[in-house]
PDB file of N, CA and C in Angstrom:
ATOM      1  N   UNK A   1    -171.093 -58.834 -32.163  1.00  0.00           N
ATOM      2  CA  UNK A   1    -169.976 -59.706 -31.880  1.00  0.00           C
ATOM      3  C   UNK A   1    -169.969 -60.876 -32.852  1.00  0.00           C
ATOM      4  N   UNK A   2    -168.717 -60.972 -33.326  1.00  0.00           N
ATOM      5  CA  UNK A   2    -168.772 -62.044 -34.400  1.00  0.00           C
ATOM      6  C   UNK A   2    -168.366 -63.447 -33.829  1.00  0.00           C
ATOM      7  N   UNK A   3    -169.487 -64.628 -33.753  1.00  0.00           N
ATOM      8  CA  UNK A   3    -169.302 -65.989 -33.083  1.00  0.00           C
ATOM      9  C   UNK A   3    -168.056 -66.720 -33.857  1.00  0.00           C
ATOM     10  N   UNK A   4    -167.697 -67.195 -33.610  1.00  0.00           N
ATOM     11  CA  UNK A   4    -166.242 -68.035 -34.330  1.00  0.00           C
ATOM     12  C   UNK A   4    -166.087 -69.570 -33.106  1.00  0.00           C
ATOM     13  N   UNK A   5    -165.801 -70.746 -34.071  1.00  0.00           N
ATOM     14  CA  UNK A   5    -165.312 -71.586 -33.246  1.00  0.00           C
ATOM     15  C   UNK A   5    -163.778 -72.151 -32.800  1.00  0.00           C
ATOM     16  N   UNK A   6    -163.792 -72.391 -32.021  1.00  0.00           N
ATOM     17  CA  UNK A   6    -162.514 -72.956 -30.911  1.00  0.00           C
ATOM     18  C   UNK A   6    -161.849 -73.821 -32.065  1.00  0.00           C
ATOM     19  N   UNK A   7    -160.212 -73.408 -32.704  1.00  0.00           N
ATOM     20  CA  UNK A   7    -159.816 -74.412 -33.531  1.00  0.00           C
ATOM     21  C   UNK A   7    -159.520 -75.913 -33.147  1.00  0.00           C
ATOM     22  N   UNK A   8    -159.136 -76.076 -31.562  1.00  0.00           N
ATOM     23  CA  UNK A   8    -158.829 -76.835 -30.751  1.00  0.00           C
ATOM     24  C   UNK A   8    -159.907 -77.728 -30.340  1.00  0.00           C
ATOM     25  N   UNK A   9    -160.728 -77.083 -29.403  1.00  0.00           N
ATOM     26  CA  UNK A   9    -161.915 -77.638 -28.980  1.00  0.00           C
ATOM     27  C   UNK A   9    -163.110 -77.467 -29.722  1.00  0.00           C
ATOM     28  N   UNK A  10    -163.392 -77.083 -30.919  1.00  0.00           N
ATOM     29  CA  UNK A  10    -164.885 -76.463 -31.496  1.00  0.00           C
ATOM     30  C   UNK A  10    -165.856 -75.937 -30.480  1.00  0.00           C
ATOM     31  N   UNK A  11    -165.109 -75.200 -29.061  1.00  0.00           N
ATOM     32  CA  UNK A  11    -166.210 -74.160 -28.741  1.00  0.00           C
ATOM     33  C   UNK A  11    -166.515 -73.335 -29.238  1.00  0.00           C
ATOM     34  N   UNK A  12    -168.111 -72.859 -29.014  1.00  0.00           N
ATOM     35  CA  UNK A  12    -168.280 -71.659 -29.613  1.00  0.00           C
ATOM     36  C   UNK A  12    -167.609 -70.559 -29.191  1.00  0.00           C
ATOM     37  N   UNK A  13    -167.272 -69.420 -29.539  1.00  0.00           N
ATOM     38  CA  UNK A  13    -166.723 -68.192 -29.172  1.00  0.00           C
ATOM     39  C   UNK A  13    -167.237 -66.801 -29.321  1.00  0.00           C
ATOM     40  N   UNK A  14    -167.559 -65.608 -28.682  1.00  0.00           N
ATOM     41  CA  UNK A  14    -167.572 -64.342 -29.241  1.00  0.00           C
ATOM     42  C   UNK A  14    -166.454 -63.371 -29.453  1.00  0.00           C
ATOM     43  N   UNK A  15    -165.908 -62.900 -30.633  1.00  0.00           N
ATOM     44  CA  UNK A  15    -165.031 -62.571 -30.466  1.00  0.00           C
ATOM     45  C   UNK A  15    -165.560 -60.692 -31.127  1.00  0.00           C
ATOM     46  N   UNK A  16    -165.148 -59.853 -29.905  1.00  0.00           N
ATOM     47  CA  UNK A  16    -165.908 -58.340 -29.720  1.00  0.00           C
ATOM     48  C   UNK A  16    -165.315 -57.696 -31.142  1.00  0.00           C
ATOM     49  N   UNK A  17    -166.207 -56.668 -31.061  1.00  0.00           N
ATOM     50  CA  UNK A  17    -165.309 -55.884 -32.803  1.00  0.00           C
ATOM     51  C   UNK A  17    -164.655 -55.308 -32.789  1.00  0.00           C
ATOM     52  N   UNK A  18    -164.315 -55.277 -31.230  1.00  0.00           N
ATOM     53  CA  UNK A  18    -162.366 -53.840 -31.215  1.00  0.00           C
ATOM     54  C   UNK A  18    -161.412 -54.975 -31.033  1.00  0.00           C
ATOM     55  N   UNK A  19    -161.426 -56.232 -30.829  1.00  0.00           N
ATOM     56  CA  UNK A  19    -160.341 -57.036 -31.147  1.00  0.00           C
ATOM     57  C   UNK A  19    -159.552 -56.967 -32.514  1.00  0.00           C
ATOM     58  N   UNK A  20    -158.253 -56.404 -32.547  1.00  0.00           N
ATOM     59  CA  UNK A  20    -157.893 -56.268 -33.603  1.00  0.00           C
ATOM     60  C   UNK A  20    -156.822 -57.576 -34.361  1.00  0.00           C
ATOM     61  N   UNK A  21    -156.330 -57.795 -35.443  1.00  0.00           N
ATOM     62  CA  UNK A  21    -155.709 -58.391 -36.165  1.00  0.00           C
ATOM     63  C   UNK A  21    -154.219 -58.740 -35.157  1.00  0.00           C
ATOM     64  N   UNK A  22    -154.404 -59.565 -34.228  1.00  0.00           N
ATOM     65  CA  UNK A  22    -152.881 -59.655 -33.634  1.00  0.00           C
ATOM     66  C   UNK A  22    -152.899 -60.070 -32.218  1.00  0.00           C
ATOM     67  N   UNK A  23    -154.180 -59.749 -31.853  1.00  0.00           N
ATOM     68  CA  UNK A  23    -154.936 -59.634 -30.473  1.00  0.00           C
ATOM     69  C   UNK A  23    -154.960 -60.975 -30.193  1.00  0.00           C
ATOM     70  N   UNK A  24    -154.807 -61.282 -28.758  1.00  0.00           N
ATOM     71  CA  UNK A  24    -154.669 -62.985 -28.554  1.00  0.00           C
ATOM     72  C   UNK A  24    -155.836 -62.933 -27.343  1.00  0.00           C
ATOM     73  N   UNK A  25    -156.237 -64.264 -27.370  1.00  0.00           N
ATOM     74  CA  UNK A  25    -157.627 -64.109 -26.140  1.00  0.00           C
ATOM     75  C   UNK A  25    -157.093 -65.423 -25.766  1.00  0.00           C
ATOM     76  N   UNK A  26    -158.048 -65.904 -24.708  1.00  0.00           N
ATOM     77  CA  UNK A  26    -157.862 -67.976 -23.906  1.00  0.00           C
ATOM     78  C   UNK A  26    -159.105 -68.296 -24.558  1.00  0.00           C
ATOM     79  N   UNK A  27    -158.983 -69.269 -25.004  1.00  0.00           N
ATOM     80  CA  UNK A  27    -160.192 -70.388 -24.865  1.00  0.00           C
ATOM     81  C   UNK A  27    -160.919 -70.736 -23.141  1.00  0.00           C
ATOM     82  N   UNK A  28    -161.885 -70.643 -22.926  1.00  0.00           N
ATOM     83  CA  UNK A  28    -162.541 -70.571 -21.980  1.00  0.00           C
ATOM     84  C   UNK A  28    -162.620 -72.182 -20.950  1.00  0.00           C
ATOM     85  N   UNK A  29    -162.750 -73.090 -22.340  1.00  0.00           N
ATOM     86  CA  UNK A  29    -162.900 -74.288 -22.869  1.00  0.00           C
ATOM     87  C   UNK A  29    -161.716 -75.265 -22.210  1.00  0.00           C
ATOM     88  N   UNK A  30    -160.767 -74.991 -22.813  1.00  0.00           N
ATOM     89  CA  UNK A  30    -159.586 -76.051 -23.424  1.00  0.00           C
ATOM     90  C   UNK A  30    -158.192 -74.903 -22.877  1.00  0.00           C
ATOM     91  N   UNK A  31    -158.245 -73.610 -22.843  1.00  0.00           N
ATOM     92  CA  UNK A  31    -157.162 -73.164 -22.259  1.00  0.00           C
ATOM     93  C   UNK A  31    -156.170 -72.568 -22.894  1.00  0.00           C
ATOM     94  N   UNK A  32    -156.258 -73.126 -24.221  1.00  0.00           N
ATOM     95  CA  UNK A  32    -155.426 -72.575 -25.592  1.00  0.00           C
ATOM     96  C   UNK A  32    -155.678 -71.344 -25.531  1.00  0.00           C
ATOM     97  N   UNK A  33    -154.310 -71.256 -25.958  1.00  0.00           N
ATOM     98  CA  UNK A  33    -154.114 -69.113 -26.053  1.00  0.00           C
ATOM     99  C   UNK A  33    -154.545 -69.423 -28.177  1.00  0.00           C
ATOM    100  N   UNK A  34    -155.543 -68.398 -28.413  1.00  0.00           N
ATOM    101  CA  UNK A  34    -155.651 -67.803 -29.834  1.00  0.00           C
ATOM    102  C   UNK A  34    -155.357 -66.749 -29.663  1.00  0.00           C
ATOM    103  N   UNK A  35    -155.516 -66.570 -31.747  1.00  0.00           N
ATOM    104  CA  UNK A  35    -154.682 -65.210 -31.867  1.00  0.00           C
ATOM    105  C   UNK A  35    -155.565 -65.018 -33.211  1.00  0.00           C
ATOM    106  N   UNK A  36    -155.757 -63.776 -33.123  1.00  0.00           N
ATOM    107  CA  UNK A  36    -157.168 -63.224 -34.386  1.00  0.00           C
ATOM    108  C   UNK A  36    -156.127 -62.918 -35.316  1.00  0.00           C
ATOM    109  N   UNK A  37    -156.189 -63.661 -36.474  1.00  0.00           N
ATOM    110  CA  UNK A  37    -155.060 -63.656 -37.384  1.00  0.00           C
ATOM    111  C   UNK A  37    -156.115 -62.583 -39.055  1.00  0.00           C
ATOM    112  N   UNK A  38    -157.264 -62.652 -38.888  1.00  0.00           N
ATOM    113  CA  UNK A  38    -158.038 -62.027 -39.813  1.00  0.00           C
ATOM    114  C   UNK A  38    -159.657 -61.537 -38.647  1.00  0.00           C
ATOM    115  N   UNK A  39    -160.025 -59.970 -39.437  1.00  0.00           N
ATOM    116  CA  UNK A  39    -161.291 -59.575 -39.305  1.00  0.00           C
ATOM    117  C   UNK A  39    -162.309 -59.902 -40.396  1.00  0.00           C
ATOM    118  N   UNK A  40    -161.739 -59.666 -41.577  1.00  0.00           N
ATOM    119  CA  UNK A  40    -163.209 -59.968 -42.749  1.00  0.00           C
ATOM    120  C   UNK A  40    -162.371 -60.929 -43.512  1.00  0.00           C
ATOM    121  N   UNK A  41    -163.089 -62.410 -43.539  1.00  0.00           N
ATOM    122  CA  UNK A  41    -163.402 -62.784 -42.807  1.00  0.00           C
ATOM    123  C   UNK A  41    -162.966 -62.666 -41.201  1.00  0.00           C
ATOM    124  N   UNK A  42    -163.581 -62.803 -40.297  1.00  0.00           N
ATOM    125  CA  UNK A  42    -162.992 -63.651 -38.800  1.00  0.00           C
ATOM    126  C   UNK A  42    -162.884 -64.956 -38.946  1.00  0.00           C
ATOM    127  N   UNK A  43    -161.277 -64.771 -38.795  1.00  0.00           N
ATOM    128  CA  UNK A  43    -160.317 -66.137 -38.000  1.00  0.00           C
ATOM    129  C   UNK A  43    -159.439 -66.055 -36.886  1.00  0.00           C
ATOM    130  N   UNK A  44    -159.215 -66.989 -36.424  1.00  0.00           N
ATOM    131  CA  UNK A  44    -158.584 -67.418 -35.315  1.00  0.00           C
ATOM    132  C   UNK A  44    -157.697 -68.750 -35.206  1.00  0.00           C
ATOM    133  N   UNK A  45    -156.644 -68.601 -34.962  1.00  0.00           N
ATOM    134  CA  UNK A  45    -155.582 -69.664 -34.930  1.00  0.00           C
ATOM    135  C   UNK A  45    -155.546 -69.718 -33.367  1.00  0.00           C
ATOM    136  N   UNK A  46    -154.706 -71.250 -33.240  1.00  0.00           N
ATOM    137  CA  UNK A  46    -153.708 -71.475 -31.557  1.00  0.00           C
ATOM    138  C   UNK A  46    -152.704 -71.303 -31.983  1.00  0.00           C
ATOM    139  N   UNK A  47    -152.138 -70.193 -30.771  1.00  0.00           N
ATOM    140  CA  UNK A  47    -150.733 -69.970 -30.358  1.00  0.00           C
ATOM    141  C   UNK A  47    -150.145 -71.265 -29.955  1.00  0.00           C
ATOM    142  N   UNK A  48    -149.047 -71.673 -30.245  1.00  0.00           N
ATOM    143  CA  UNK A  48    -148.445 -72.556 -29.622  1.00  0.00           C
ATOM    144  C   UNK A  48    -147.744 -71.963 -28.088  1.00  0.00           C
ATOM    145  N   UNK A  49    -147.618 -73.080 -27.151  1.00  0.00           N
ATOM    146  CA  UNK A  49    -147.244 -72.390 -26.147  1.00  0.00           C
ATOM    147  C   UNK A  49    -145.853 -71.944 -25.881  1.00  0.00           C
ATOM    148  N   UNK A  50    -144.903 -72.253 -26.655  1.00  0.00           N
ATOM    149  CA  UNK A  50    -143.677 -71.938 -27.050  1.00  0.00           C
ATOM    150  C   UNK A  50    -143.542 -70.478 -27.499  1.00  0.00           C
ATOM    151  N   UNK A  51    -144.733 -70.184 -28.413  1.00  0.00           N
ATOM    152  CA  UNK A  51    -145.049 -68.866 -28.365  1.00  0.00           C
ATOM    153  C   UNK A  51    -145.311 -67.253 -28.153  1.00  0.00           C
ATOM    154  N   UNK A  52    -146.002 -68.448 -26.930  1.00  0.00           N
ATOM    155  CA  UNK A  52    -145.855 -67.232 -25.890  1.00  0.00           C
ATOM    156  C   UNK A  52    -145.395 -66.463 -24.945  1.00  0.00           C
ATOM    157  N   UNK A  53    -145.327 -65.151 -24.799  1.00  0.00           N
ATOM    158  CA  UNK A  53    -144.203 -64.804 -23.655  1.00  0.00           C
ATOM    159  C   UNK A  53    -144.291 -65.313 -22.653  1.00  0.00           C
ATOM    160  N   UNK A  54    -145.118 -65.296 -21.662  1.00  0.00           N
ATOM    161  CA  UNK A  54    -145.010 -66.228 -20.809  1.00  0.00           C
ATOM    162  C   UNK A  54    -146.075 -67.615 -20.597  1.00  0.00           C
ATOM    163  N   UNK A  55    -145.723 -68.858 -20.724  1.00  0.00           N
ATOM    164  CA  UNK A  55    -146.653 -69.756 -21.273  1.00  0.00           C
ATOM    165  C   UNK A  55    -147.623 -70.198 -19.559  1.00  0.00           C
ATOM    166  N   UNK A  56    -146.974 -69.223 -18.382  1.00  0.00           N
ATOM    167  CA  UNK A  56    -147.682 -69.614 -16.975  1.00  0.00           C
ATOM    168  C   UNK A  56    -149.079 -68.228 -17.210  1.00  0.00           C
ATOM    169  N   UNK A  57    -148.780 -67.402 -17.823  1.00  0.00           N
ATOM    170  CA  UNK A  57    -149.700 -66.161 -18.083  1.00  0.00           C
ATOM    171  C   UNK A  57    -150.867 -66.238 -19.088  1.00  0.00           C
ATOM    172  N   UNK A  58    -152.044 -66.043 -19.515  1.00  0.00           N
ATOM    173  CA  UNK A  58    -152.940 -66.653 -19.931  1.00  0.00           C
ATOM    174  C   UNK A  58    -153.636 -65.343 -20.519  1.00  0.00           C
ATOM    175  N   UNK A  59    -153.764 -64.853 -21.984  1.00  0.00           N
ATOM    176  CA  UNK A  59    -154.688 -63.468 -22.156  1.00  0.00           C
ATOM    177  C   UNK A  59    -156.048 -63.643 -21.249  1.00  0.00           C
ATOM    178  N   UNK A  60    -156.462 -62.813 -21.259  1.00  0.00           N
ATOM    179  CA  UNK A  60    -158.093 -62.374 -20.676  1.00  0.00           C
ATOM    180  C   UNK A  60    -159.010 -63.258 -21.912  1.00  0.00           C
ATOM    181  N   UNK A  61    -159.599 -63.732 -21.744  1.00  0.00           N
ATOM    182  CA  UNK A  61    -160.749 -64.523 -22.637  1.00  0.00           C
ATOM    183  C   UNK A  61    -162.115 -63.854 -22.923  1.00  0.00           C
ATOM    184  N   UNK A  62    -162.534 -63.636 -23.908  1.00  0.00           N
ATOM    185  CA  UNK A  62    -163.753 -62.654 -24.082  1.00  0.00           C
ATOM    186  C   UNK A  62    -164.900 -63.977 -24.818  1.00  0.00           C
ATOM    187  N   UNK A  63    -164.594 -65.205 -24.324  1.00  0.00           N
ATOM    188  CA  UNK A  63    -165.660 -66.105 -24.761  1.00  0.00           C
ATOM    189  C   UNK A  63    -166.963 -66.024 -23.990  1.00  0.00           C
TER     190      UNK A  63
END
């Protein structure tokens, strides 16, 4: 699992290796929806909540 930190909060994170390029998880932390924008390297951006389809709905978090 590749560790990555929280752009928002600098938590740490695990983010699993079938998460693919598009895949959005929660911050565990802070609540922010990310979104795995690269695998090699691993990155991770925040969704804005405008963003998202529904901003009361929250992905599953794999931190």
């Amino acid at each position: 699992m590749a560790k990555l930190l929280c752009p928002a909060c600098k938590k740490a994170l695990k983010l699993s290796p079938v998460m693919r390029v598009g895949a959005q998880v929660g911050c565990v932390n802070c609540d922010n929806v990310l979104k795995v924008v690269s695998r090699n390297p691993d990155k991770i951006e925040v969704v804005a909540e405008s963003a998202t389809h529904n901003a009361d709905s929250k992905p599953e978090s794999y931190a």
